[in-house]
Protein backbone atom coordinates (compact mmCIF):
# COMPACT_ATOMS: atom_id res chain seq x y z
CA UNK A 1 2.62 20.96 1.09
CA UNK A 2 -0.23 22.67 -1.35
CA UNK A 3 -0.20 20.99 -4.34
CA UNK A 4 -2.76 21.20 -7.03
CA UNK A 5 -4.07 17.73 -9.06
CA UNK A 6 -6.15 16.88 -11.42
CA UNK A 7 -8.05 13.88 -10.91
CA UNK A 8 -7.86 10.83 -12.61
CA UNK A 9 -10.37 8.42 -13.50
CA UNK A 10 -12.98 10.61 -14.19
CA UNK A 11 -14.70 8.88 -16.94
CA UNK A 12 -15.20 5.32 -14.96
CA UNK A 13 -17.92 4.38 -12.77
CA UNK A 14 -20.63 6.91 -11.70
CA UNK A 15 -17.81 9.65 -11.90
CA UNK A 16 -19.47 12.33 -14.52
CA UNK A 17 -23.23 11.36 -13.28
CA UNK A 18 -21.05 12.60 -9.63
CA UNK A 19 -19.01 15.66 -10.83
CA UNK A 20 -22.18 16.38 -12.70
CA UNK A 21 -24.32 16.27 -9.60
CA UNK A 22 -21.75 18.10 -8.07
CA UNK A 23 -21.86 21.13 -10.49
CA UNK A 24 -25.51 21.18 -10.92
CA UNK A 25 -27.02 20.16 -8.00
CA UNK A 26 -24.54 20.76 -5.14
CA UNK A 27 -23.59 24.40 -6.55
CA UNK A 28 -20.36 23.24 -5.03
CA UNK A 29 -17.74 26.09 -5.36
CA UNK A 30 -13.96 26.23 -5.46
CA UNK A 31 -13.07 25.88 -1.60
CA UNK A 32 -15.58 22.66 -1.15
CA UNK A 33 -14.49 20.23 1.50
CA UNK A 34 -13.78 16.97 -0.12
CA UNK A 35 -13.09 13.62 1.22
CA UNK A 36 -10.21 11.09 0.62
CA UNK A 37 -10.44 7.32 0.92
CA UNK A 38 -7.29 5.10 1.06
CA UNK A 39 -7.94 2.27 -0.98
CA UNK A 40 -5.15 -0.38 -0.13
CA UNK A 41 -7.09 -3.49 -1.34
CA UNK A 42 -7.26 -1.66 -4.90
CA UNK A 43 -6.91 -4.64 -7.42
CA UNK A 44 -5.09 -1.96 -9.67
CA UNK A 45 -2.89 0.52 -7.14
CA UNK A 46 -2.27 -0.66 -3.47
CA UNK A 47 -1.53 3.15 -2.99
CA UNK A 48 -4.95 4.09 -4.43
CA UNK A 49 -6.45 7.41 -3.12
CA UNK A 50 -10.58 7.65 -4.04
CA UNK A 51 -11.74 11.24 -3.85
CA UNK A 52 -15.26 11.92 -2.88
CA UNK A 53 -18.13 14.23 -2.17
CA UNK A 54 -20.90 13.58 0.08
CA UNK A 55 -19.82 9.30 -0.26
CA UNK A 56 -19.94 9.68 -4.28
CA UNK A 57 -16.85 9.13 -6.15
CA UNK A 58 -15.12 11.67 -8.40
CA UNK A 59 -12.10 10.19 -9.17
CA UNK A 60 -8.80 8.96 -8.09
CA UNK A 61 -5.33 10.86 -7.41
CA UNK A 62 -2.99 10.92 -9.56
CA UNK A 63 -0.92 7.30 -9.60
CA UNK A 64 2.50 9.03 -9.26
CA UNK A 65 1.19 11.49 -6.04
CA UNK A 66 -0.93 8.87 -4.37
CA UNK A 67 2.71 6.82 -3.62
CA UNK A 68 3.49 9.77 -1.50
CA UNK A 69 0.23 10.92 -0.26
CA UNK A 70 -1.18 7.36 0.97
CA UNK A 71 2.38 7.01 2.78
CA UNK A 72 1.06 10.10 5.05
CA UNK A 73 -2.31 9.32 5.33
CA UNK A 74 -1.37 5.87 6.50
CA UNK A 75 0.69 7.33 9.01
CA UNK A 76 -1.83 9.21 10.67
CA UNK A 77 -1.23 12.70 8.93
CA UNK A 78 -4.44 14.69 8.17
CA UNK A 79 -4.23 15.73 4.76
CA UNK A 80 -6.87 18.15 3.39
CA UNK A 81 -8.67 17.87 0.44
CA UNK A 82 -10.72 21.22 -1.20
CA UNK A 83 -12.02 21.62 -4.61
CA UNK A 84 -10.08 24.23 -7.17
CA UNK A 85 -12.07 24.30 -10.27
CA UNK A 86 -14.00 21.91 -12.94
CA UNK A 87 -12.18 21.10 -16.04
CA UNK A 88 -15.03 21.17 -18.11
CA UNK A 89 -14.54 19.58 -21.64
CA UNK A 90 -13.72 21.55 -24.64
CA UNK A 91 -15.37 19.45 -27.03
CA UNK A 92 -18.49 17.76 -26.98
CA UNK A 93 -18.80 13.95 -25.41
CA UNK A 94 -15.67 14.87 -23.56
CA UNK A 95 -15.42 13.94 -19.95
CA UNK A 96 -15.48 16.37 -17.12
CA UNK A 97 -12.89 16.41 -14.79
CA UNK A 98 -12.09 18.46 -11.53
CA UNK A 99 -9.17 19.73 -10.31
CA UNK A 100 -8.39 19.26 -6.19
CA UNK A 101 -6.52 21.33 -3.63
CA UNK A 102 -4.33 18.70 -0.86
CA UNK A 103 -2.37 20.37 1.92
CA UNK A 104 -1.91 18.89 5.30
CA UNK A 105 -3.87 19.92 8.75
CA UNK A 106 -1.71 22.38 10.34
């Protein structure tokens, strides 16, 4: 099941002060456990998926994978979450994003 994802939501919330921290202060490299958090009481997806380091939020999966991915998680599957790479903006006052690494537990 690898599959690569780029995170949504990035630019809500605390998520660039996060990624930020995560970059500068973590020196978290590509490999870096992260943690997902089912969100089903999420007033904008029921399938929501919140993807965090150390309890701060990054960002969200992707709408269209989260359907699938939540489906698992909520039946007990172990899926695995590492970090692949920063997306780091091109162009100044451009958010940063981060790209994630999911494959299931076995």
């Amino acid at each position: 099941m690898p599959l690569l994802l780029k995170l949504r939501g990035v630019s809500f919330g605390d998520c660039q002060k996060n990624i930020n921290d995560l970059y500068y202060k973590a020196d978290a490299k590509k490999g870096e456990p992260l943690n997902l958090v089912r969100e089903p009481d999420n007033k904008f997806d029921a399938n929501a998926i919140s993807v965090r380091h150390s309890g701060n939020h990054l960002g969200y999966i992707p709408r269209e994978d989260a359907v699938y991915i939540a489906d698992m998680i909520d039946k007990g599957e172990e899926i695995i979450a590492k970090l692949e790479s920063y997306n780091t903006p091109k162009q100044k006052n451009r958010s940063w994003g981060i790209t994630v690494l999911l494959d299931t537990k076995n």
